[in-house]
Protein backbone atom coordinates (compact mmCIF):
# COMPACT_ATOMS: atom_id res chain seq x y z
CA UNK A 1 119.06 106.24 135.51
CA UNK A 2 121.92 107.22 133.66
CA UNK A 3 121.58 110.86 131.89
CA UNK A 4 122.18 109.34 127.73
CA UNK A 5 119.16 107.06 128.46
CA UNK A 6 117.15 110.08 130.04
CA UNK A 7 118.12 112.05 127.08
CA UNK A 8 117.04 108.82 124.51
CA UNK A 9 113.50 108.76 126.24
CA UNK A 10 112.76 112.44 126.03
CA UNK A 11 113.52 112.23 122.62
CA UNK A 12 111.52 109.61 121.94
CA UNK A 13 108.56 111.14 124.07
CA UNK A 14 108.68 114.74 122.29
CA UNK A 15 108.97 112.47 118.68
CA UNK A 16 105.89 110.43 119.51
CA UNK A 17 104.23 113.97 120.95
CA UNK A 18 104.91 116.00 117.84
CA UNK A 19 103.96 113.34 115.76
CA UNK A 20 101.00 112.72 116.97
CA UNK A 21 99.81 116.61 116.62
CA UNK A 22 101.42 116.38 112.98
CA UNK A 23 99.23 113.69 112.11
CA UNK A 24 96.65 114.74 113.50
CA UNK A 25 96.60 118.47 112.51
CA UNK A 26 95.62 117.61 108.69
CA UNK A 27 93.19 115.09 109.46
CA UNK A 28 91.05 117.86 111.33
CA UNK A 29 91.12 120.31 107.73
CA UNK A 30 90.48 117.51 105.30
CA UNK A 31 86.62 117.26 105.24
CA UNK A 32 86.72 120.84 105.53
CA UNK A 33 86.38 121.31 101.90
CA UNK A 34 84.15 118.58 101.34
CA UNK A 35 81.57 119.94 104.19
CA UNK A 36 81.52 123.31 102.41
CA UNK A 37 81.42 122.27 98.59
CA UNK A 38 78.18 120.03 99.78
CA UNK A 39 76.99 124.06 101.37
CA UNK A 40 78.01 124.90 98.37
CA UNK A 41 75.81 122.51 96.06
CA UNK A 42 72.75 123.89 97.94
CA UNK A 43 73.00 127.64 96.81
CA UNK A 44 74.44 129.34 100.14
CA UNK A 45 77.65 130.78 100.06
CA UNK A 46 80.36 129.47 101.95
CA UNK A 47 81.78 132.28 104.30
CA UNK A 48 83.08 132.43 107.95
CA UNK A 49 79.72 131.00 109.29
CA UNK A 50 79.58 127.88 107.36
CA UNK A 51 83.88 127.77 107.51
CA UNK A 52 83.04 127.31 111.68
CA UNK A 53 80.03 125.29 111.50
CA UNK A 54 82.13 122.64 109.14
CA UNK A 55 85.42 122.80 111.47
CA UNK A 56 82.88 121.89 114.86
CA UNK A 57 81.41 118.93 112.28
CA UNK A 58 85.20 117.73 112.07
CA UNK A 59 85.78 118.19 115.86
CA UNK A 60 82.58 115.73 116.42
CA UNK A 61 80.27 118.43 117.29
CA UNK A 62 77.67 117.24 114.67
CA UNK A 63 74.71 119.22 116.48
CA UNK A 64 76.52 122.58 116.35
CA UNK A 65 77.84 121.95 113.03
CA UNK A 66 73.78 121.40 111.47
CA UNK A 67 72.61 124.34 113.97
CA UNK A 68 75.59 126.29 112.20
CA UNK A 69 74.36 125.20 108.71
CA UNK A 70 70.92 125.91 109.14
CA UNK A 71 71.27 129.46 110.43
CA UNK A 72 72.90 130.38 107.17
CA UNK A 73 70.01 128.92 105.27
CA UNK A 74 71.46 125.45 104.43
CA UNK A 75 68.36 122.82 104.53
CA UNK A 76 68.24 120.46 107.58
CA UNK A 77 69.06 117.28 105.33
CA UNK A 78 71.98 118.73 103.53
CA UNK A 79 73.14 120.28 106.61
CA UNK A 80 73.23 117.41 108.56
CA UNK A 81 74.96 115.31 105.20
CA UNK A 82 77.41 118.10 105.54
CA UNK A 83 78.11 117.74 108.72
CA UNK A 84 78.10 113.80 108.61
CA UNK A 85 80.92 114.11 105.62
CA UNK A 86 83.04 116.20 108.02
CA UNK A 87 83.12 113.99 110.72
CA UNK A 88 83.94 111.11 109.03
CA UNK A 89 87.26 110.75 107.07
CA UNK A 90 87.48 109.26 104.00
C-alpha cells in the first residue's frame, strides 16, 4: 500500500476516533443536572454523593445510581425517577 493512502486512512481512523469520544463526552454530563435538580426538588442537598450516584445513572448503572440516592436520604421513588432521567437522554 502506498504510504499517502496509509497516511489518508490514519487520518480518517484518528477523525472517526476523536469524534466519537467528542460526541460522546457531553452526552455522558447532560442529564447530570437534570438527575440532581430532581435530588434537589426532594429537600437533600446535592453534594459529591448525589454528583456520583447521578454520573453511574448516566453510565447505565441505574441500581448504583438509586442505592447512591437513597443513602443520602433521597426517597426510593424519586431516586429511582432520578436515576431513570439520567439514563435516558432527552
Amino acid at each position: 500500500m502506498r504510504t499517502s493512502i496509509r497516511i489518508a486512512h490514519v487520518l480518517t481512523g484518528l477523525t472517526v476516533a476523536l469524534g466519537g469520544v467528542a460526541l460522546a463526552v457531553p452526552a455522558a454530563h447532560a442529564d447530570i443536572p437534570t438527575c440532581q435538580n430532581m435530588v434537589r426538588q426532594t429537600g437533600v442537598e446535592v453534594s459529591g454523593a448525589v454528583t456520583s450516584a447521578c454520573t453511574r445513572g448516566v453510565h447505565g448503572d441505574l441500581q448504583g445510581c438509586v442505592s447512591g440516592l437513597t443513602a443520602v436520604g433521597v426517597p426510593g421513588g424519586a431516586a429511582t425517577g432520578a436515576c431513570r432521567a439520567a439514563a435516558n437522554p432527552p
